[in-house]
Structures are given as C-alpha cells and as structure tokens.
PDB file of N, CA and C in Angstrom:
ATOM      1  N   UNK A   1     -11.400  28.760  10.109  1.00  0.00           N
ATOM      2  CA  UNK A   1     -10.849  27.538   9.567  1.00  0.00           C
ATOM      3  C   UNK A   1      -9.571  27.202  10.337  1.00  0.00           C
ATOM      4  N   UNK A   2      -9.566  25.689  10.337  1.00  0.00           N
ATOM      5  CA  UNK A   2      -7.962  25.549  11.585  1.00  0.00           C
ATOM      6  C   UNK A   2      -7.265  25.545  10.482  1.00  0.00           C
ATOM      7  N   UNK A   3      -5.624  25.573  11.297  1.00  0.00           N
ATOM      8  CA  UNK A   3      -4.486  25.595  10.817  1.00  0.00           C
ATOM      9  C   UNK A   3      -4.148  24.524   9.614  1.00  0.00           C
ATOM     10  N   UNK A   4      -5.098  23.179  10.113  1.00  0.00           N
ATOM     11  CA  UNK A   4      -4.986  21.530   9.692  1.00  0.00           C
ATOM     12  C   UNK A   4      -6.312  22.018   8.222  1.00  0.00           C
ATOM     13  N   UNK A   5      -7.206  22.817   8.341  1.00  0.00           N
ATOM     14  CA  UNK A   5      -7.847  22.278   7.098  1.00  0.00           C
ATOM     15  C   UNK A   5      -7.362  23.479   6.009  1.00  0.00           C
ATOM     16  N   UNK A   6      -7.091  24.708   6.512  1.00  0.00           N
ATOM     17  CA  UNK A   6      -5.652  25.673   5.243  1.00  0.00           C
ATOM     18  C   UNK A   6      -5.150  24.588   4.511  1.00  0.00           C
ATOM     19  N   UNK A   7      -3.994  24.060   5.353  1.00  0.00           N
ATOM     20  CA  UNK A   7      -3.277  23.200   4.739  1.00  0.00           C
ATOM     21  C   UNK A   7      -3.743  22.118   3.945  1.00  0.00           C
ATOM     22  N   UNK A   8      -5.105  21.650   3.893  1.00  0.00           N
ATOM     23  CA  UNK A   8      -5.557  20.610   3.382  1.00  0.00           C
ATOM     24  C   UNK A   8      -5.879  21.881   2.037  1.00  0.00           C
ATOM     25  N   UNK A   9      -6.533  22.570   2.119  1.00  0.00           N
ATOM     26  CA  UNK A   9      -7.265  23.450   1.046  1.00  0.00           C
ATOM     27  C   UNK A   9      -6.203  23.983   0.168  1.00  0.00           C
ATOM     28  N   UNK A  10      -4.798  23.815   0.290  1.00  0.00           N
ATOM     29  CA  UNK A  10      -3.583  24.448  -0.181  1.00  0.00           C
ATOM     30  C   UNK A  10      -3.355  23.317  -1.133  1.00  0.00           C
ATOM     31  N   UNK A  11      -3.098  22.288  -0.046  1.00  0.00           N
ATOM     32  CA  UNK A  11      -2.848  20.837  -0.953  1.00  0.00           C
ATOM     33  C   UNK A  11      -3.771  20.486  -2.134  1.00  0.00           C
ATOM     34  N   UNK A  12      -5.054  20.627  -1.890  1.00  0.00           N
ATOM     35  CA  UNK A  12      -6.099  20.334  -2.714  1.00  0.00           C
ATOM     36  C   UNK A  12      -5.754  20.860  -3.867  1.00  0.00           C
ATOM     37  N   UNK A  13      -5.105  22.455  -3.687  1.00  0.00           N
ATOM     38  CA  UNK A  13      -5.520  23.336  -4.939  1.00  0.00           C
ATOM     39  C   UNK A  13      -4.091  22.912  -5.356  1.00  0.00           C
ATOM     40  N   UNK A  14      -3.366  22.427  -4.509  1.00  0.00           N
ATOM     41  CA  UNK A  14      -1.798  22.229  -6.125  1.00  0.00           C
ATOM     42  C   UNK A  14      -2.053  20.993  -6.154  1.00  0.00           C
ATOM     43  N   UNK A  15      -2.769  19.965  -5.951  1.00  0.00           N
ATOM     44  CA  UNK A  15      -2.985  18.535  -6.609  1.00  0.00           C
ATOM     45  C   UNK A  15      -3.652  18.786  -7.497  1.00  0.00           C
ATOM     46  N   UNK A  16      -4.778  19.804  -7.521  1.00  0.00           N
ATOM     47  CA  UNK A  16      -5.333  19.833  -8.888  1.00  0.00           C
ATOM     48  C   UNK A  16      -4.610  20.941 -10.006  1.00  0.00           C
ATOM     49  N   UNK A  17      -3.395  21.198  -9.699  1.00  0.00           N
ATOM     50  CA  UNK A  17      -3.178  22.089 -10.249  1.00  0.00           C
ATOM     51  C   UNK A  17      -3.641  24.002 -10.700  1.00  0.00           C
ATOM     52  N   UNK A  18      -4.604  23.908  -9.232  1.00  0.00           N
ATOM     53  CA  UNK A  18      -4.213  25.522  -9.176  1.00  0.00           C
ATOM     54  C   UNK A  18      -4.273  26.192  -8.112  1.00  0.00           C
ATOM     55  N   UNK A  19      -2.697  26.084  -8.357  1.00  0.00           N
ATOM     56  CA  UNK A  19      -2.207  26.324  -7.042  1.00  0.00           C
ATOM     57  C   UNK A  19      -1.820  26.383  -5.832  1.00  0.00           C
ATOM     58  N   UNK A  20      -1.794  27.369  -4.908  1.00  0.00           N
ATOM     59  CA  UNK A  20      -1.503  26.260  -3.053  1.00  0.00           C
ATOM     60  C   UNK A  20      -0.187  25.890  -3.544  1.00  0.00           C
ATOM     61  N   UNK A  21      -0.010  24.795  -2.482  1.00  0.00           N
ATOM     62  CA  UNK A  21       1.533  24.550  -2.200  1.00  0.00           C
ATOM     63  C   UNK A  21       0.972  23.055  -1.859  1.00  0.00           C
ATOM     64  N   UNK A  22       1.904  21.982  -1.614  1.00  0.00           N
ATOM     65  CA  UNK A  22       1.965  20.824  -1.218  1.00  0.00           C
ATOM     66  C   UNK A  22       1.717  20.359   0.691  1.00  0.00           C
ATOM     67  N   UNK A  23       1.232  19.872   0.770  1.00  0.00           N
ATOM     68  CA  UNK A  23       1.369  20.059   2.250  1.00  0.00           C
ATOM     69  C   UNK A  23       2.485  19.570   2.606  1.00  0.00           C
ATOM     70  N   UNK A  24       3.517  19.934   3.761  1.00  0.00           N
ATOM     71  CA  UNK A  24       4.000  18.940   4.772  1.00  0.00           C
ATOM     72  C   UNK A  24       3.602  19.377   5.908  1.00  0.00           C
ATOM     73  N   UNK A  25       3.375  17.966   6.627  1.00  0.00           N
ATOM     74  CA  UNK A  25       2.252  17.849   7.973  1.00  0.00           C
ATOM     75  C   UNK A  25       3.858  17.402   8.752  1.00  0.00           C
ATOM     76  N   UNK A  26       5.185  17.501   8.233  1.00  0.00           N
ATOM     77  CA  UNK A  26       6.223  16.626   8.787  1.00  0.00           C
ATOM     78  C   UNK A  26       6.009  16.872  10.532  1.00  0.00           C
ATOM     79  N   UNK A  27       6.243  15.492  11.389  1.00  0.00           N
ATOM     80  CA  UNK A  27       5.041  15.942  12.772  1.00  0.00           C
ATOM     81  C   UNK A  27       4.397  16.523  13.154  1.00  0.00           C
ATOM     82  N   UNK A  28       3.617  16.508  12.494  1.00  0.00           N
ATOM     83  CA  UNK A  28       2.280  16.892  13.234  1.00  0.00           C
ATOM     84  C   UNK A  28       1.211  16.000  13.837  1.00  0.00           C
ATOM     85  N   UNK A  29       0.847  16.719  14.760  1.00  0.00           N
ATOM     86  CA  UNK A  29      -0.215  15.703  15.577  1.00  0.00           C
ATOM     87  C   UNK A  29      -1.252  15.708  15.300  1.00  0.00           C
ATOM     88  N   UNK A  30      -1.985  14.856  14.653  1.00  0.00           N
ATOM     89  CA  UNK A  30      -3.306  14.660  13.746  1.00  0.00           C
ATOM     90  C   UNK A  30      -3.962  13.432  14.583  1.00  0.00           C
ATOM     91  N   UNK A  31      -3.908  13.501  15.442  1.00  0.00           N
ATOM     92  CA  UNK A  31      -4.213  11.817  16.199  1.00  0.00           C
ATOM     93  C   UNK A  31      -6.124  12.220  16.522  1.00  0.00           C
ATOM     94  N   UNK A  32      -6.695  11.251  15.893  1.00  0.00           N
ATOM     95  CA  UNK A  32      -8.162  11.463  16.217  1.00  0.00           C
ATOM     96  C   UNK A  32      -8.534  12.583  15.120  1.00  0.00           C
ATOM     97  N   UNK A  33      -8.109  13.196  14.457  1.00  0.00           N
ATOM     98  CA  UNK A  33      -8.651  13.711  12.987  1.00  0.00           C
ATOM     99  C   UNK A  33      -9.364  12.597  12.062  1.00  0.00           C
ATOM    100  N   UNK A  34     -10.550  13.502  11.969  1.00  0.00           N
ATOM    101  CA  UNK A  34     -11.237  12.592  10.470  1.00  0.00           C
ATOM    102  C   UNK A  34     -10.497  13.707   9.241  1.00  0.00           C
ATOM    103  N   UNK A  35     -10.027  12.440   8.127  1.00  0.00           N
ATOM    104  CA  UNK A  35      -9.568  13.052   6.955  1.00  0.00           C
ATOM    105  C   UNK A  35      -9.893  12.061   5.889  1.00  0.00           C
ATOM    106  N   UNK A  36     -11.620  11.611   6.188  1.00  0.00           N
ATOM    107  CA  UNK A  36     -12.337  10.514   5.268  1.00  0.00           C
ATOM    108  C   UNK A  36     -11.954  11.638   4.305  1.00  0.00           C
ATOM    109  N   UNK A  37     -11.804  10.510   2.787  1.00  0.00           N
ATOM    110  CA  UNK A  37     -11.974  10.905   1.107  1.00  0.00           C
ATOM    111  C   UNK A  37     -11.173  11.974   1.332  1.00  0.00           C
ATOM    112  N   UNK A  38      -9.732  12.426   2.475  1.00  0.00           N
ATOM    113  CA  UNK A  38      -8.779  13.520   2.005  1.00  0.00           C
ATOM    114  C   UNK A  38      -8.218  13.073   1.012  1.00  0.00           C
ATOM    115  N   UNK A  39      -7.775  14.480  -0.006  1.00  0.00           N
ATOM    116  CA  UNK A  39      -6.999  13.907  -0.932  1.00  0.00           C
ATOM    117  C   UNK A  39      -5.438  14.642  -0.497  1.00  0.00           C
ATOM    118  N   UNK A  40      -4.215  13.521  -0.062  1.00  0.00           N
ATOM    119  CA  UNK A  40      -3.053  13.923   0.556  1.00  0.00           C
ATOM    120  C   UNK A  40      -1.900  13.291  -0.781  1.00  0.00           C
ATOM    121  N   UNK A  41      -2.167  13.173  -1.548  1.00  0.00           N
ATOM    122  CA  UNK A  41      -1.423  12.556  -3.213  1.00  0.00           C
ATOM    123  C   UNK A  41      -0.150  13.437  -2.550  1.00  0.00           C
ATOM    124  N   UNK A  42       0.894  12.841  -2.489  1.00  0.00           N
ATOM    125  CA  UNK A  42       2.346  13.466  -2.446  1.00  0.00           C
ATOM    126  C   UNK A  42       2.425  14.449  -0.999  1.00  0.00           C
ATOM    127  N   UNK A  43       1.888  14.483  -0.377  1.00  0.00           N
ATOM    128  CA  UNK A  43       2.078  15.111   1.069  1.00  0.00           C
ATOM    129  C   UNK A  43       3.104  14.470   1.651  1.00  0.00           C
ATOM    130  N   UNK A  44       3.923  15.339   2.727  1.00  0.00           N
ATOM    131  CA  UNK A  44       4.933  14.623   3.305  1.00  0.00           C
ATOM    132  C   UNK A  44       4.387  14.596   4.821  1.00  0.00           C
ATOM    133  N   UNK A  45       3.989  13.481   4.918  1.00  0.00           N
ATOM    134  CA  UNK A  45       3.384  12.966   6.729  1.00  0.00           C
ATOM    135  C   UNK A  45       4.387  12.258   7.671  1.00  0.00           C
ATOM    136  N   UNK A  46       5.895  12.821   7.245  1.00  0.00           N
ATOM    137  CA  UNK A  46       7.387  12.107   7.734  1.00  0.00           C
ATOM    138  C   UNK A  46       7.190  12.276   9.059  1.00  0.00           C
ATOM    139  N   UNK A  47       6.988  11.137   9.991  1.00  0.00           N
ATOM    140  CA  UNK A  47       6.930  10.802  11.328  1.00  0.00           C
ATOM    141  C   UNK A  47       5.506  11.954  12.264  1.00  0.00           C
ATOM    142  N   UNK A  48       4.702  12.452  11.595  1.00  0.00           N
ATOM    143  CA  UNK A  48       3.003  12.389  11.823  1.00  0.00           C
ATOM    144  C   UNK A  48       2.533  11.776  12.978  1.00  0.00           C
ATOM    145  N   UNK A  49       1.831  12.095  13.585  1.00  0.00           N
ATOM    146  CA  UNK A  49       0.719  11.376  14.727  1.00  0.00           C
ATOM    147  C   UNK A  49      -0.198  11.315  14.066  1.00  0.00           C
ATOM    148  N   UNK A  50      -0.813  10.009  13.770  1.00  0.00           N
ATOM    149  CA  UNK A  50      -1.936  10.014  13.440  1.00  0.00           C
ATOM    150  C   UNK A  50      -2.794   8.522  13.937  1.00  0.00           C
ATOM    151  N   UNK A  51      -2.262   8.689  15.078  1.00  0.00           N
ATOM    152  CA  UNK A  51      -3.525   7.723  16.325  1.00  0.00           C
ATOM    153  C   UNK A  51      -4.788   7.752  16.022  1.00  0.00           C
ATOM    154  N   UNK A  52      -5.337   6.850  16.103  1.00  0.00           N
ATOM    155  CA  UNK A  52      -7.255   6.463  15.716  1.00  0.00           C
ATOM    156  C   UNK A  52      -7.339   7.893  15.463  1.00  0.00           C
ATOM    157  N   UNK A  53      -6.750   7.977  14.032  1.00  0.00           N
ATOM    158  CA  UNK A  53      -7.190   8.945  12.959  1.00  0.00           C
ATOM    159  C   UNK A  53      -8.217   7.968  12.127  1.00  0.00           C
ATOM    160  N   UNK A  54      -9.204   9.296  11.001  1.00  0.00           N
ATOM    161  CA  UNK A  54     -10.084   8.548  10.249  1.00  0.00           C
ATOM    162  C   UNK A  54      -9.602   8.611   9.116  1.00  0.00           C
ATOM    163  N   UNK A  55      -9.285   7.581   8.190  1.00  0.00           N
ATOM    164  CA  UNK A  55      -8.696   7.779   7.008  1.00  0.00           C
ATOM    165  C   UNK A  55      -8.932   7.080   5.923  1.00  0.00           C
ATOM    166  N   UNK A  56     -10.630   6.741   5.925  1.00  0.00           N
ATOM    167  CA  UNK A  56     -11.295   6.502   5.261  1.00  0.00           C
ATOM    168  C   UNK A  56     -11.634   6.408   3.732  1.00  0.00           C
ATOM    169  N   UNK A  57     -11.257   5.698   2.657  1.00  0.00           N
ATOM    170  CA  UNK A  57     -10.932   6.352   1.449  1.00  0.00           C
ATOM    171  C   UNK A  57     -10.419   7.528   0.897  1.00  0.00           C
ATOM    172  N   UNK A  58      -9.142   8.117   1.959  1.00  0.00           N
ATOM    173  CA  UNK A  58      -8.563   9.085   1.559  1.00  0.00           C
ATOM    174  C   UNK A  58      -7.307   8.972   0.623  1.00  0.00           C
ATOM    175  N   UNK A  59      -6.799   9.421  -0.076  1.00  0.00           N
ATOM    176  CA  UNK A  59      -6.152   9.240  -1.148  1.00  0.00           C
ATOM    177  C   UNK A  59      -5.005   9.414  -0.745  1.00  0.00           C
ATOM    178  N   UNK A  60      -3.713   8.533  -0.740  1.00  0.00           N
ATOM    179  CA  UNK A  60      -2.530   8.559   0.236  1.00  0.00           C
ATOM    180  C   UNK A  60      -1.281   8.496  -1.236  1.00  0.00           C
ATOM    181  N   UNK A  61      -2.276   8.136  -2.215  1.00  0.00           N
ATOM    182  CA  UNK A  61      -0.713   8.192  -3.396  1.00  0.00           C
ATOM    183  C   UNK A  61       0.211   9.274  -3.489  1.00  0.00           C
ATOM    184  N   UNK A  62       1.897   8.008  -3.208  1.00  0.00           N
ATOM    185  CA  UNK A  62       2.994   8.372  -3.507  1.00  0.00           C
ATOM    186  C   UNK A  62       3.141   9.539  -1.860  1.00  0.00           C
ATOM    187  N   UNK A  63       2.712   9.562  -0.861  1.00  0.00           N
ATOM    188  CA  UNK A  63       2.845   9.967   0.297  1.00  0.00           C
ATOM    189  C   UNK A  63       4.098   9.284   0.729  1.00  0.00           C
ATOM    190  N   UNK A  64       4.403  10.538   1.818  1.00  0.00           N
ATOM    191  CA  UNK A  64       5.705   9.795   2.407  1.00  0.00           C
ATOM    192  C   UNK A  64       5.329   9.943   4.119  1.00  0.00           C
ATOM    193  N   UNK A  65       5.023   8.607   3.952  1.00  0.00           N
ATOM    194  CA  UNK A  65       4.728   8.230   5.930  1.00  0.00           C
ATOM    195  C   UNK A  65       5.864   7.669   6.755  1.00  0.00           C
ATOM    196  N   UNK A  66       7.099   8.360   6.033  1.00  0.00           N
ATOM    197  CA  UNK A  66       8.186   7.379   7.140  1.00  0.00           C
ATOM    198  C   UNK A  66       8.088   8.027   8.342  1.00  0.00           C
ATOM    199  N   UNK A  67       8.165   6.986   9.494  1.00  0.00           N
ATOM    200  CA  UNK A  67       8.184   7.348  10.629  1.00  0.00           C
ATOM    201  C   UNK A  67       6.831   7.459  11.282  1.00  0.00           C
ATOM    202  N   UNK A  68       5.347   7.205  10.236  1.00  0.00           N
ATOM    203  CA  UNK A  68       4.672   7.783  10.756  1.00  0.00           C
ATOM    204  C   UNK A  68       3.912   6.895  12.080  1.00  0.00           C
ATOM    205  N   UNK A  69       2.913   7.186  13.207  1.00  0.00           N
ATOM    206  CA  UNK A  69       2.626   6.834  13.780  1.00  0.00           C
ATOM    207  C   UNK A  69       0.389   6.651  13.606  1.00  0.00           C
ATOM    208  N   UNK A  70       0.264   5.290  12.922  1.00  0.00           N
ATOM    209  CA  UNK A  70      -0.657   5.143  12.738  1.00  0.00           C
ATOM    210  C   UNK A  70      -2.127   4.306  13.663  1.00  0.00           C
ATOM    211  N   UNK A  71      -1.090   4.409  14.817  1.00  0.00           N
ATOM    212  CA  UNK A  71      -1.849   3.116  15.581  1.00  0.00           C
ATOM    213  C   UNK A  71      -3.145   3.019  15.538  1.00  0.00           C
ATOM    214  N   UNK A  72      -4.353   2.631  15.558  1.00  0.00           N
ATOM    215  CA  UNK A  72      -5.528   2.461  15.672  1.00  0.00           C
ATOM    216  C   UNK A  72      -6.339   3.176  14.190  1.00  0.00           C
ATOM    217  N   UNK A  73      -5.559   3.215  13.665  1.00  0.00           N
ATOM    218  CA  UNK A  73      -6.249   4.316  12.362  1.00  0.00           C
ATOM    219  C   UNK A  73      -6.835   3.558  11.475  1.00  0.00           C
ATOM    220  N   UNK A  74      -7.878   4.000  10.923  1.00  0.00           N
ATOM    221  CA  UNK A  74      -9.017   3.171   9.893  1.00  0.00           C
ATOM    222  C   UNK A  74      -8.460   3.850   8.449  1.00  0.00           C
ATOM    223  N   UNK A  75      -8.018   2.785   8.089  1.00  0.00           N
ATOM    224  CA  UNK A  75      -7.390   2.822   6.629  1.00  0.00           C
ATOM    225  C   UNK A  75      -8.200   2.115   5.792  1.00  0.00           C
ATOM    226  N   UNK A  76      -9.604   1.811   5.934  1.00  0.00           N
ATOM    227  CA  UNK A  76     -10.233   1.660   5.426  1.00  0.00           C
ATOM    228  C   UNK A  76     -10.565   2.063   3.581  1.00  0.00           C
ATOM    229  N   UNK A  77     -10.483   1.291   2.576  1.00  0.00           N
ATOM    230  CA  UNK A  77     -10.527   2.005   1.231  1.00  0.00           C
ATOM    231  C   UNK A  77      -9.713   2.982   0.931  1.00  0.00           C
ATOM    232  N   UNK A  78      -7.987   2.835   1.479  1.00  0.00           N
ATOM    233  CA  UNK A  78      -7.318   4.608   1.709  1.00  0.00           C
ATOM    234  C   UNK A  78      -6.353   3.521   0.276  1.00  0.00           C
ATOM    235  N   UNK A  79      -6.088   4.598  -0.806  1.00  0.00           N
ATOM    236  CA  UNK A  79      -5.243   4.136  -1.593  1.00  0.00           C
ATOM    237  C   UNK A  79      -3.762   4.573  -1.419  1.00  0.00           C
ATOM    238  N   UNK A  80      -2.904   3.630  -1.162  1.00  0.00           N
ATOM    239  CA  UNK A  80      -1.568   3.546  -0.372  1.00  0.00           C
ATOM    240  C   UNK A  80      -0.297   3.677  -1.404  1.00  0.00           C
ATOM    241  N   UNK A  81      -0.820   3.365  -3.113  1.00  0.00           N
ATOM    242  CA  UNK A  81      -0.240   3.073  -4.143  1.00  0.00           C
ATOM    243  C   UNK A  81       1.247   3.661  -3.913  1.00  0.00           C
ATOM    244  N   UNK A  82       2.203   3.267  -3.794  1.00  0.00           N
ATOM    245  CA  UNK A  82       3.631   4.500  -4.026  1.00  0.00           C
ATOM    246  C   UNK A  82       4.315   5.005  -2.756  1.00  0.00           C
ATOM    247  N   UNK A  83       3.378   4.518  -1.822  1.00  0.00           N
ATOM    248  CA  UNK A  83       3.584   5.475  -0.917  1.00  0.00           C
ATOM    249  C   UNK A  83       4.627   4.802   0.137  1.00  0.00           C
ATOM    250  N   UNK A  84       5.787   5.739   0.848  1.00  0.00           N
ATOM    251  CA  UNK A  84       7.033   5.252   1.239  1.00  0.00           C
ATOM    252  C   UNK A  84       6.379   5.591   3.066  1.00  0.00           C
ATOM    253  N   UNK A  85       6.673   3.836   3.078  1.00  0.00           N
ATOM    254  CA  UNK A  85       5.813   3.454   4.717  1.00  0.00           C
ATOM    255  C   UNK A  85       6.713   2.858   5.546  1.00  0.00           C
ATOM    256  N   UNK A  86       7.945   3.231   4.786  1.00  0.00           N
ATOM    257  CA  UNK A  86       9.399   2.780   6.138  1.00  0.00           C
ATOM    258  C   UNK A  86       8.959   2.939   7.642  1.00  0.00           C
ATOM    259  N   UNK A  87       8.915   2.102   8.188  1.00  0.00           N
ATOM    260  CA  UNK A  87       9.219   2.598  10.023  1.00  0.00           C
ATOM    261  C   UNK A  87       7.686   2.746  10.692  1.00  0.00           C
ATOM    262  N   UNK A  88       6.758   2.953   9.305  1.00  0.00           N
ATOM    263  CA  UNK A  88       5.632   3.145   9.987  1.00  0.00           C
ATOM    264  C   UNK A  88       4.895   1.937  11.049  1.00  0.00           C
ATOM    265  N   UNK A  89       3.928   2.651  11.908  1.00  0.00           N
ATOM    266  CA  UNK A  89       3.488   1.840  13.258  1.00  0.00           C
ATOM    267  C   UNK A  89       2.045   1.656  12.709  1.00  0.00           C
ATOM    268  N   UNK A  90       1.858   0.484  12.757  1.00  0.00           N
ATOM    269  CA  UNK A  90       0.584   0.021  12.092  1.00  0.00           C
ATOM    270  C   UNK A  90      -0.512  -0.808  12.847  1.00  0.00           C
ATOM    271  N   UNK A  91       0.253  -0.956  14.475  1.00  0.00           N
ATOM    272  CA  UNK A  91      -0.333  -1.188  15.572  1.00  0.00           C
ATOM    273  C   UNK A  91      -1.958  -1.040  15.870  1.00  0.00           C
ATOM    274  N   UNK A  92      -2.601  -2.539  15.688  1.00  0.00           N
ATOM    275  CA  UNK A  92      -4.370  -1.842  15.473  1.00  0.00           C
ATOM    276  C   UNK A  92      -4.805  -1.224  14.656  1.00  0.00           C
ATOM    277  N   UNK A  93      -4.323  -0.975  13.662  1.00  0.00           N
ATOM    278  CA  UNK A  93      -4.488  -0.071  12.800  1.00  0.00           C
ATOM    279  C   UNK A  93      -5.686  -1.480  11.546  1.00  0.00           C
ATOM    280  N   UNK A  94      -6.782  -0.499  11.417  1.00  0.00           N
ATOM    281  CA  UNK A  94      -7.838  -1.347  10.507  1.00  0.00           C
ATOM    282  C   UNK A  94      -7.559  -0.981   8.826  1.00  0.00           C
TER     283      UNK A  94
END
C-alpha cells in the first residue's frame, strides 16, 4: 500500500470515528492521483499539488486548500461545503 493511500485509510477511520488520525497532505504532490468518492472531510491540503488530479465526488467538507494548486482537476460532484479555498489555483480546473 503507498504512503498516499495509509494516509487516506487513517483519515477514513477518524472521520468515521474509529480511529486513525486526520490526514495532513500539507504539500504534497498528488498531481494526477485519482481520489474519485475520497472522503477528505477536514484534511489539511494547505498548498497541495494536485494538477489534473481526479476528484470526482470526493468529499472535500470543511477542508483547508489554502494555497492549494488545482489546475486541470475534475471537481466534478466534489462537495466543497466549508471548505477554506484562499489562494487556491483553479486554472482549467472542471
């Protein structure tokens, strides 16, 4: 398992409450990751690569994307509710 889906499986288990830890991805380079239907509820993605990433109905509530770098990314059905998008690059981004 990579380094990138731990951290997703950590997050998962303290969004649902058992257990894991919260992710922060704070830069990380995720550019061209599919993370269709991730659930990232409260993750900190503070200044992130995430270039023609897939982000497909993934669940983005109350996330913090400042700084982040989204260019070409399919935000397709991604719920954004809360979520602090200061500075973010939204360049092409669907």
């Amino acid at each position: 398992m990579t380094e990138l889906a731990l951290v997703l499986a950590d997050h998962a288990a303290w969004a649902a409450g058992r257990g894991g830890k919260r992710a922060n991805l704070t830069g990380a380079d995720m550019s061209g990751v599919n993370l269709t239907k991730a659930n990232l509820t409260e993750a900190d993605l503070t200044r992130a690569n995430l270039t023609r990433a897939n982000l497909t109905g993934a669940d983005l509530r109350w996330v913090d994307l400042t700084g982040a770098n989204l260019r070409g990314t399919n935000l397709t059905g991604v719920d954004l509710t809360g979520a602090d998008m200061s500075g973010v690059i939204l360049t092409g981004a669907n």
